[in-house]
C-alpha atoms as a PDB file:
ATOM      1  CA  UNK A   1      84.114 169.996  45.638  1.00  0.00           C
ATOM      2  CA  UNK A   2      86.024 169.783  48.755  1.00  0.00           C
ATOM      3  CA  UNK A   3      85.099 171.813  51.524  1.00  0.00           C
ATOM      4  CA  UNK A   4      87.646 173.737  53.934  1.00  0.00           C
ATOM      5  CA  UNK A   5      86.525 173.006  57.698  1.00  0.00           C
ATOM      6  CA  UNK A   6      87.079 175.260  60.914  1.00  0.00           C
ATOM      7  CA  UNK A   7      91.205 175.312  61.775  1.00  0.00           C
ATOM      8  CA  UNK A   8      89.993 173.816  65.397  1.00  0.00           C
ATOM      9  CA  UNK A   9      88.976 170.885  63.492  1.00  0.00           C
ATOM     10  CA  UNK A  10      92.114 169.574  61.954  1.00  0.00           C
ATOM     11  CA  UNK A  11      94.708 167.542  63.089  1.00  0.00           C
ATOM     12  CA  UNK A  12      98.544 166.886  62.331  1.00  0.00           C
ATOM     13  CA  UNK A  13      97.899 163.595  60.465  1.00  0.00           C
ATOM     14  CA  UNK A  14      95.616 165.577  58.531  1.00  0.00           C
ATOM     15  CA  UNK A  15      97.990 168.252  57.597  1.00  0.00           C
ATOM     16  CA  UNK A  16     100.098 165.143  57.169  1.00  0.00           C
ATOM     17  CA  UNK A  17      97.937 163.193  54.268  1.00  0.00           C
ATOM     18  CA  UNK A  18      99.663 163.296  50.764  1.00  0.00           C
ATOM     19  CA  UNK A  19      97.012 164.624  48.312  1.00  0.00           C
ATOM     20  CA  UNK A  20      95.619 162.234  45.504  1.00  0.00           C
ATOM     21  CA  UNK A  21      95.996 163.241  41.898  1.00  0.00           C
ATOM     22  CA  UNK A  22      96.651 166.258  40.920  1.00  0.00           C
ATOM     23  CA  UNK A  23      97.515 169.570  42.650  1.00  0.00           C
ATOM     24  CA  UNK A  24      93.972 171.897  42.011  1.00  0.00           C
ATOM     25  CA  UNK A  25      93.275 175.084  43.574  1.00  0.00           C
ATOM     26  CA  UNK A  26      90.995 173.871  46.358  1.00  0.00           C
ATOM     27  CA  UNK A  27      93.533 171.030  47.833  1.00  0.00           C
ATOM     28  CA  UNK A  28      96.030 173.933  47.732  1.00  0.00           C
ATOM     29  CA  UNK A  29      93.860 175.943  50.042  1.00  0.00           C
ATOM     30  CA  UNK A  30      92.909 172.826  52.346  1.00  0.00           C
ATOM     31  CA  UNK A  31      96.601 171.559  52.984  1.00  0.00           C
ATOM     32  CA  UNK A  32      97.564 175.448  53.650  1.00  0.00           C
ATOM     33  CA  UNK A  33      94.463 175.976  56.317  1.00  0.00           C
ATOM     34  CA  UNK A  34      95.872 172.764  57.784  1.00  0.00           C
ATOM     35  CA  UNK A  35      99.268 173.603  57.696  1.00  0.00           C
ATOM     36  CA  UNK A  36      98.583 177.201  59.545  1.00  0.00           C
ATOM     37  CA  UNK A  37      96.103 175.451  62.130  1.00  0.00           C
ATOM     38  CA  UNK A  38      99.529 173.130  62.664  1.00  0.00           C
ATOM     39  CA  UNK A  39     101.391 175.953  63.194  1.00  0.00           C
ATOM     40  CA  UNK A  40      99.031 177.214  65.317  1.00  0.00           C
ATOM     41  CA  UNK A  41      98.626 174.357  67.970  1.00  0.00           C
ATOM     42  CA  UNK A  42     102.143 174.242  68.071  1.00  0.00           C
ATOM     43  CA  UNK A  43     102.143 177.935  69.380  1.00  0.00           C
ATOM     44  CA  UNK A  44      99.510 177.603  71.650  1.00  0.00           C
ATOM     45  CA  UNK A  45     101.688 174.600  73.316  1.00  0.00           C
ATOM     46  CA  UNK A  46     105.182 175.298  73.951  1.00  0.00           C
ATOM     47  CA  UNK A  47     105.813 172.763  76.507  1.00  0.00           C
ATOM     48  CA  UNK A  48     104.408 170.140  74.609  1.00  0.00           C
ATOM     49  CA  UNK A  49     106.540 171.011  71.237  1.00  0.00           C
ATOM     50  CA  UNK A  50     110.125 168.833  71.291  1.00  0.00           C
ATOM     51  CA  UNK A  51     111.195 169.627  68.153  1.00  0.00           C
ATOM     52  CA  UNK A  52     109.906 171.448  64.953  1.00  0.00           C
ATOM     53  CA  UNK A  53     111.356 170.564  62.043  1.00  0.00           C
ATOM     54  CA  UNK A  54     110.749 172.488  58.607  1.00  0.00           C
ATOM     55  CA  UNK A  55     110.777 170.884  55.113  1.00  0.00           C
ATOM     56  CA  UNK A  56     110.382 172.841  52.233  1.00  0.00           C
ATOM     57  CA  UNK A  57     109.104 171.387  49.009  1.00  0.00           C
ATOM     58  CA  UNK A  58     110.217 172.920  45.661  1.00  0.00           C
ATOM     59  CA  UNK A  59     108.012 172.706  42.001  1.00  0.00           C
ATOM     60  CA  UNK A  60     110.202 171.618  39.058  1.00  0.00           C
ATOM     61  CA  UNK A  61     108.201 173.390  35.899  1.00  0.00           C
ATOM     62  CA  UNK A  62     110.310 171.058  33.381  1.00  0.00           C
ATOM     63  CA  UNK A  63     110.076 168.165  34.910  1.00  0.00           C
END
């Protein structure tokens, strides 16, 4: 099982990894604690941000 480490800990590449196999429950909950600790750097930094760019990703269920 995959554990879900302190938001201070992780790092944009992190947030960045694609996931292997499938999509469970737990990798859901680690690639949303490292997308919020993203957004959170990025807040804590506004001179440092250039540009923030948002991509959405949409399910297909009959695909």
């Amino acid at each position: 099982m995959e554990q879900l480490v302190p938001e201070e800990q992780l790092v944009a590449e992190e947030a960045l990894t694609q996931p292997t196999g499938p999509m469970t429950r737990s990798k859901t909950r680690i690639l949303n604690q490292a997308v919020s600790g993203l957004l959170n750097n990025l807040g804590k930094h506004p001179n440092k941000v250039i540009q923030t760019v948002w991509n959405s990703i949409a399910a297909q269920e009959d695909w």
